[in-house]
Protein backbone atom coordinates (compact mmCIF):
# COMPACT_ATOMS: atom_id res chain seq x y z
CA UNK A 1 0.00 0.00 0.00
CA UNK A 2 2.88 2.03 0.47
CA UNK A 3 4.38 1.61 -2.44
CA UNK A 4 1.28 2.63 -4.45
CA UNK A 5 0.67 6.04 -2.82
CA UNK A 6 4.46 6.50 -3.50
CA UNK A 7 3.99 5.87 -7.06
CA UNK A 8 0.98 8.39 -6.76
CA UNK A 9 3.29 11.00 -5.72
CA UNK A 10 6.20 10.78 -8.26
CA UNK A 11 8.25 9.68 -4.99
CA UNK A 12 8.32 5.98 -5.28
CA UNK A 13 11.77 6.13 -7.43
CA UNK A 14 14.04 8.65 -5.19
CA UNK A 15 12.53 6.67 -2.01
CA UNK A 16 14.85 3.80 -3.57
CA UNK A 17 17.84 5.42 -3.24
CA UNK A 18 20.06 5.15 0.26
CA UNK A 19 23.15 6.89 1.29
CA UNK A 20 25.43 8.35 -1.26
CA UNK A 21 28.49 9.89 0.52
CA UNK A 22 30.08 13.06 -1.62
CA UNK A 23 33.75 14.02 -1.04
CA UNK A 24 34.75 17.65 -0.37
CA UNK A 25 38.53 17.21 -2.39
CA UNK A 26 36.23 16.53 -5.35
CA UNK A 27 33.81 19.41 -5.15
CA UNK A 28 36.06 21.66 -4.51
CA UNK A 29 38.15 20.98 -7.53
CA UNK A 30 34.83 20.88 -9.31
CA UNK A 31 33.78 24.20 -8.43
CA UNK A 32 36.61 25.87 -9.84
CA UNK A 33 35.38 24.78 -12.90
CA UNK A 34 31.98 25.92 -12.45
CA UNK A 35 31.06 29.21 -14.51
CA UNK A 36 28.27 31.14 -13.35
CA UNK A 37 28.06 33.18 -16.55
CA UNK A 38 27.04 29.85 -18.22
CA UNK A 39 25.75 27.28 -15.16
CA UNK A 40 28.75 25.01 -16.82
CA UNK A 41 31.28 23.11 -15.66
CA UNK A 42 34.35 24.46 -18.41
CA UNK A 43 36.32 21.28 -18.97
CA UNK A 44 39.68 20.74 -20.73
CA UNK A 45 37.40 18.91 -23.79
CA UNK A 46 33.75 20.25 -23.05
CA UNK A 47 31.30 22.64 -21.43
CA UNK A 48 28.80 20.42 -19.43
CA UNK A 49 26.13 20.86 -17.14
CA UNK A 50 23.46 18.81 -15.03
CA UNK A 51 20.23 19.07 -16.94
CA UNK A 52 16.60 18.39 -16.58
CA UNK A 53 16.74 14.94 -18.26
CA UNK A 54 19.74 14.38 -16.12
CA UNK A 55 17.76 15.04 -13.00
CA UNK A 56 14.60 12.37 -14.43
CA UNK A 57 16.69 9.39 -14.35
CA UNK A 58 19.18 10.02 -11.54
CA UNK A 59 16.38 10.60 -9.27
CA UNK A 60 13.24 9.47 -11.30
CA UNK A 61 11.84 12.92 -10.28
CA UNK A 62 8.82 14.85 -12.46
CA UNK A 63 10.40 17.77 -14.63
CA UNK A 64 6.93 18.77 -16.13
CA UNK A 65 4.56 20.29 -13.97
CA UNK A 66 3.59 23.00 -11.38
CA UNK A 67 6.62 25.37 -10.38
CA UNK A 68 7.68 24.22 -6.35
CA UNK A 69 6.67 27.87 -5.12
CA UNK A 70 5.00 29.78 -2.90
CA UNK A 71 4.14 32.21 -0.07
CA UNK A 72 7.30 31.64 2.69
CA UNK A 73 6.73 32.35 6.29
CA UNK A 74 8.54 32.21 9.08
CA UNK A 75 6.17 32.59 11.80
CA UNK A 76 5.80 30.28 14.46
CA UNK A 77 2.29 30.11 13.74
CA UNK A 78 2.63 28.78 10.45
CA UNK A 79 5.08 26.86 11.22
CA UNK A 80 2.83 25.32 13.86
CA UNK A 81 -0.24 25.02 12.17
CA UNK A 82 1.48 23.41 9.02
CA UNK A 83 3.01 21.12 11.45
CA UNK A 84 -0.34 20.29 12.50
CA UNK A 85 -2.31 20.01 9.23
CA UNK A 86 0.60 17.33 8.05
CA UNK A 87 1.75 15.74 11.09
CA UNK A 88 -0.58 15.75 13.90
CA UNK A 89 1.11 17.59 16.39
CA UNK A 90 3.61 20.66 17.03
CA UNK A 91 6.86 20.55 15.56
CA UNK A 92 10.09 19.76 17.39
CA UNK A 93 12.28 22.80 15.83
CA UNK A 94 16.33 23.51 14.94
CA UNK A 95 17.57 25.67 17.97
CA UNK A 96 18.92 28.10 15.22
CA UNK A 97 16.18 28.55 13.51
CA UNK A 98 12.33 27.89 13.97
CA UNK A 99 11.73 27.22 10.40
CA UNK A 100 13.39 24.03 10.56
CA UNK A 101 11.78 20.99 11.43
CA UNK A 102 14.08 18.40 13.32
CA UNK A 103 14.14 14.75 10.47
CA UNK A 104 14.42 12.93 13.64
CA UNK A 105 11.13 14.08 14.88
CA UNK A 106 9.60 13.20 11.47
CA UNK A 107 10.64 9.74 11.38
CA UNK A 108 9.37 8.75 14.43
CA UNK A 109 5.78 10.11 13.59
CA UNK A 110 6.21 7.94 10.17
CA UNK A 111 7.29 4.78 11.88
CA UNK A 112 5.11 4.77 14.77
CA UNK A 113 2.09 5.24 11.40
CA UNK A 114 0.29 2.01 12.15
CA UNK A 115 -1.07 1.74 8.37
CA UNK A 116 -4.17 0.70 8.87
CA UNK A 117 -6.52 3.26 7.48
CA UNK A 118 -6.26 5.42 4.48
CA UNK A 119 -5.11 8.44 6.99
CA UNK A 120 -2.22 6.33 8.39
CA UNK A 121 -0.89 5.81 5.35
CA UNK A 122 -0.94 8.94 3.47
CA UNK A 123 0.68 10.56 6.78
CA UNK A 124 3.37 7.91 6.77
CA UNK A 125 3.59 8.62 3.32
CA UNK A 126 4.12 12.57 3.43
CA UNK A 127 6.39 12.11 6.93
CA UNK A 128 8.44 10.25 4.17
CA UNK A 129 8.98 12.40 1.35
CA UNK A 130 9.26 15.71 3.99
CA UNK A 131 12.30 13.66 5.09
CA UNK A 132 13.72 13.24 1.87
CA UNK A 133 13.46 16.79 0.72
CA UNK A 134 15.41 17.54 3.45
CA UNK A 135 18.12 14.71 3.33
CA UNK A 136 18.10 13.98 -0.40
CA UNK A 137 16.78 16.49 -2.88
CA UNK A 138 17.05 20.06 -1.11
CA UNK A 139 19.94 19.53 1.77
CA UNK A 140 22.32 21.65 3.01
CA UNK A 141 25.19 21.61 5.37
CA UNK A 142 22.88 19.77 7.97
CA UNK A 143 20.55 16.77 6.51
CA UNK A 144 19.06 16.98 10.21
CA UNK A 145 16.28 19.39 8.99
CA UNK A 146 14.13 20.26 6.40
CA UNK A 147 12.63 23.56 6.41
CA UNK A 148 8.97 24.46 6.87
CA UNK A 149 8.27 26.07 3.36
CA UNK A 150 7.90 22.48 2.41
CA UNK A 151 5.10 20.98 4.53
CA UNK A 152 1.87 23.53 2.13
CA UNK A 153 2.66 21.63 -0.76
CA UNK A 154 2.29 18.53 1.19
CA UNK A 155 -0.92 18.90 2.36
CA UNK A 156 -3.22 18.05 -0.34
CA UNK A 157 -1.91 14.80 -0.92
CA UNK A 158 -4.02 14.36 -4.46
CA UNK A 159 -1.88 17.54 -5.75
CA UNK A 160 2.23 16.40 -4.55
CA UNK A 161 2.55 14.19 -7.92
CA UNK A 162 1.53 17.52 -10.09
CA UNK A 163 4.62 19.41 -9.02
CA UNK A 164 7.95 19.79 -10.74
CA UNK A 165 10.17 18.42 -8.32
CA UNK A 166 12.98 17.50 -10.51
CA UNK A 167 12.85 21.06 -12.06
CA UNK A 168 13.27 22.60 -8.01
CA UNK A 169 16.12 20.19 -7.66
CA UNK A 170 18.13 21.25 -10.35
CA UNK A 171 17.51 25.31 -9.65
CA UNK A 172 18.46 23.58 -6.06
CA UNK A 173 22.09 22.34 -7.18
CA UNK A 174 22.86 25.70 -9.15
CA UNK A 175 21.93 28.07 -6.27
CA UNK A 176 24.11 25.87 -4.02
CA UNK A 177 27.05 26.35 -6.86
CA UNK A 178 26.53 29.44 -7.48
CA UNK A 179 27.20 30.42 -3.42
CA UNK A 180 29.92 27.54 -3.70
CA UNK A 181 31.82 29.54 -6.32
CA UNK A 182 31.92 32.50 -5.09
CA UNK A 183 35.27 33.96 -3.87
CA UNK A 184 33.94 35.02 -0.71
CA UNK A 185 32.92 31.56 0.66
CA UNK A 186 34.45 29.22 3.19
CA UNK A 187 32.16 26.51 3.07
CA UNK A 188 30.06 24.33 0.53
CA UNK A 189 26.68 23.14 1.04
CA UNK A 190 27.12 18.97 1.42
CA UNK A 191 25.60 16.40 0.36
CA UNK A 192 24.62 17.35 -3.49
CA UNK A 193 23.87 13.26 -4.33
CA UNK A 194 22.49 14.94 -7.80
CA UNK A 195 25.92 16.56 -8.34
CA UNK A 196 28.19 13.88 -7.32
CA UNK A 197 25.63 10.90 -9.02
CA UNK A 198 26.17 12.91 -12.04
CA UNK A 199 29.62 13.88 -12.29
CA UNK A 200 30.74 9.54 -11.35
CA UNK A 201 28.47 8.86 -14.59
CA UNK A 202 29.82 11.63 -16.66
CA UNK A 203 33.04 11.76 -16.44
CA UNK A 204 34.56 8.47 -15.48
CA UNK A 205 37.91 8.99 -15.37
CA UNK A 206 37.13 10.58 -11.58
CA UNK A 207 34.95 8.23 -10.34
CA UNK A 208 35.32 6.40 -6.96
CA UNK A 209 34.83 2.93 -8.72
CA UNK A 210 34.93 1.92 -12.34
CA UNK A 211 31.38 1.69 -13.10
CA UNK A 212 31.57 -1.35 -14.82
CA UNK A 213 31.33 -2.72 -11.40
CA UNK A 214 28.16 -1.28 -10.32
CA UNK A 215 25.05 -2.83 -11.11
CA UNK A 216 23.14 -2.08 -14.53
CA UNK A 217 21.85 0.94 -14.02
CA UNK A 218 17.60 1.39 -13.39
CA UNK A 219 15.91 4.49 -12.88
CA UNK A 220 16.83 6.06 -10.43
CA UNK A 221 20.23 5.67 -11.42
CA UNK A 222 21.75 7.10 -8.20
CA UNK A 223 20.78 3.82 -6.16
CA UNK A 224 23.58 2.20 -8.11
CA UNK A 225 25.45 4.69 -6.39
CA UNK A 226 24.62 4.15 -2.91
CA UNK A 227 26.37 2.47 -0.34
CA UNK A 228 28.97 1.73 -2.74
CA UNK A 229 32.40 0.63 -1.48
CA UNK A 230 35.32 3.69 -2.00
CA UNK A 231 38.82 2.47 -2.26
CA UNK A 232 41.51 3.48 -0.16
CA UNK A 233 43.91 5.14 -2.51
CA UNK A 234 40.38 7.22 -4.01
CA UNK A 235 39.71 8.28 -0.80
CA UNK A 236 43.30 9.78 -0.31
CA UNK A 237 42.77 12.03 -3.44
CA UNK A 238 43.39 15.25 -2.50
CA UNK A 239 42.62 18.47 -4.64
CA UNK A 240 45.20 18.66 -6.19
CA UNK A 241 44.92 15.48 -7.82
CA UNK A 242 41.09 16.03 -8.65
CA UNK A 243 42.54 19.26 -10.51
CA UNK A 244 45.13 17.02 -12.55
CA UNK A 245 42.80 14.39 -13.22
CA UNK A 246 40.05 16.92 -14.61
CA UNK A 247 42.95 18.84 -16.33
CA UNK A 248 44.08 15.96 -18.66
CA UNK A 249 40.39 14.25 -18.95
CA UNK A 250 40.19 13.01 -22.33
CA UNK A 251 36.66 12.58 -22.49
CA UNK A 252 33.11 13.33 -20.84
CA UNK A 253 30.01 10.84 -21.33
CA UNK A 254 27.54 13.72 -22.70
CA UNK A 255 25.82 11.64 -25.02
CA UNK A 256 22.60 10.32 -24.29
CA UNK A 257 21.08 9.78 -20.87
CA UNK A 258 23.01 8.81 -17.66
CA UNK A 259 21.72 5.41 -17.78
CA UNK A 260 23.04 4.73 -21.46
């Protein structure tokens, strides 16, 4: 039963997909390539990008659709009465800020669902994709939160499937670049799983594991990704060595979808 009112909601794919660990040495070297001009990477034999098609079958998200907008407040009141509307009871909240909802909190609602009635399930089924907006598709520095702008277009559970989440995603990944880039910044927004899933199937050269060695790849193509086993002497690249191996990359898969 699950499963179906996942499929309802465009979710069932990206609730497939478990932990996919990204690597700072990597992104940073990446970013240094990243032109905000252009929202491309500027390789030694290409200009790439992550694109809307790219975002479909790493994720298996809807790119057609309603834009993932709307009114953002940050009252306590909203905050409270979304909290209600969706999950039953008032929000446990980040300490820093009271927009945030604590995952932790959320996952104990969905397992403790009993999924017995139509209600239970749908609940369980919203606690569950709240939690991966926050951990998956829209998280920042901390995956222990997901902020409360989220939880409106939750609530009428017939209209989640008609948004473009894939197209959010991907505006997601560029604003978190485009901060990344800049000369002024001293930190990068981690985990991007859409970044990293995409840059291991694009260029392979830099890749933690050949991917030959992965299982075929199925939409969403980051599972094939997760939990996969690093090797030592990848996971003793430094920066440096990301910057020479992008530097005399030979070639970038930009043909055809990520799972071709």
């Amino acid at each position: 039963m699950v499963e179906n009112h996942l499929r309802a909601t465009e979710f069932y794919h990206v609730s497939k997909i478990g932990v996919i660990r990204g690597f700072h040495p990597l992104l940073a070297a990446l970013v240094e390539r990243w032109r905000l001009e252009t929202h491309t990477f500027v390789l030694p034999v290409d200009e790439v990008t992550v694109t809307l098609e790219d975002v479909a079958h790493i994720f298996g998200l809807p790119i057609n659709g309603e834009p993932v907008s709307g009114w953002t407040n940050s009252s306590s009141d909203f905050v409270q009465s979304q909290s209600m509307a969706i999950f039953g009871r008032e929000p446990v909240l980040s300490g820093n800020s009271k927009s945030y909802i604590k995952l932790g909190w959320v996952r104990r609602i969905r397992d403790g669902e009993p999924l017995d009635t139509e209600e239970s399930i749908r609940k369980y089924v919203k606690c569950q994709i709240f939690c991966m907006l926050g951990s998956t598709l829209f998280a920042d520095k901390s995956t222990a939160y997901a902020h409360a702008k989220y939880l409106p277009l939750l609530r009428e559970f017939e209209r989640i499937h008609t948004y473009s989440w894939g197209s959010a995603c991907l505006a997601h990944l560029y604003r978190a670049l485009y901060r990344a880039s800049r000369y002024d910044t001293k930190e990068m927004d981690v985990p991007l799983n859409l970044l990293f899933v995409w840059v291991w199937e694009r260029m392979l050269c830099i890749a933690p594991i050949p991917r030959h060695t992965l299982p075929p790849a199925e939409i969403p193509v980051a599972m094939r990704w997760s939990h996969s086993e690093w090797t030592t002497s990848w996971l003793a690249k430094t920066v440096a060595r990301f910057r020479h191996d992008i530097d005399y990359m030979q070639e970038v898969n930009i043909y055809g979808s990520c799972d071709s």
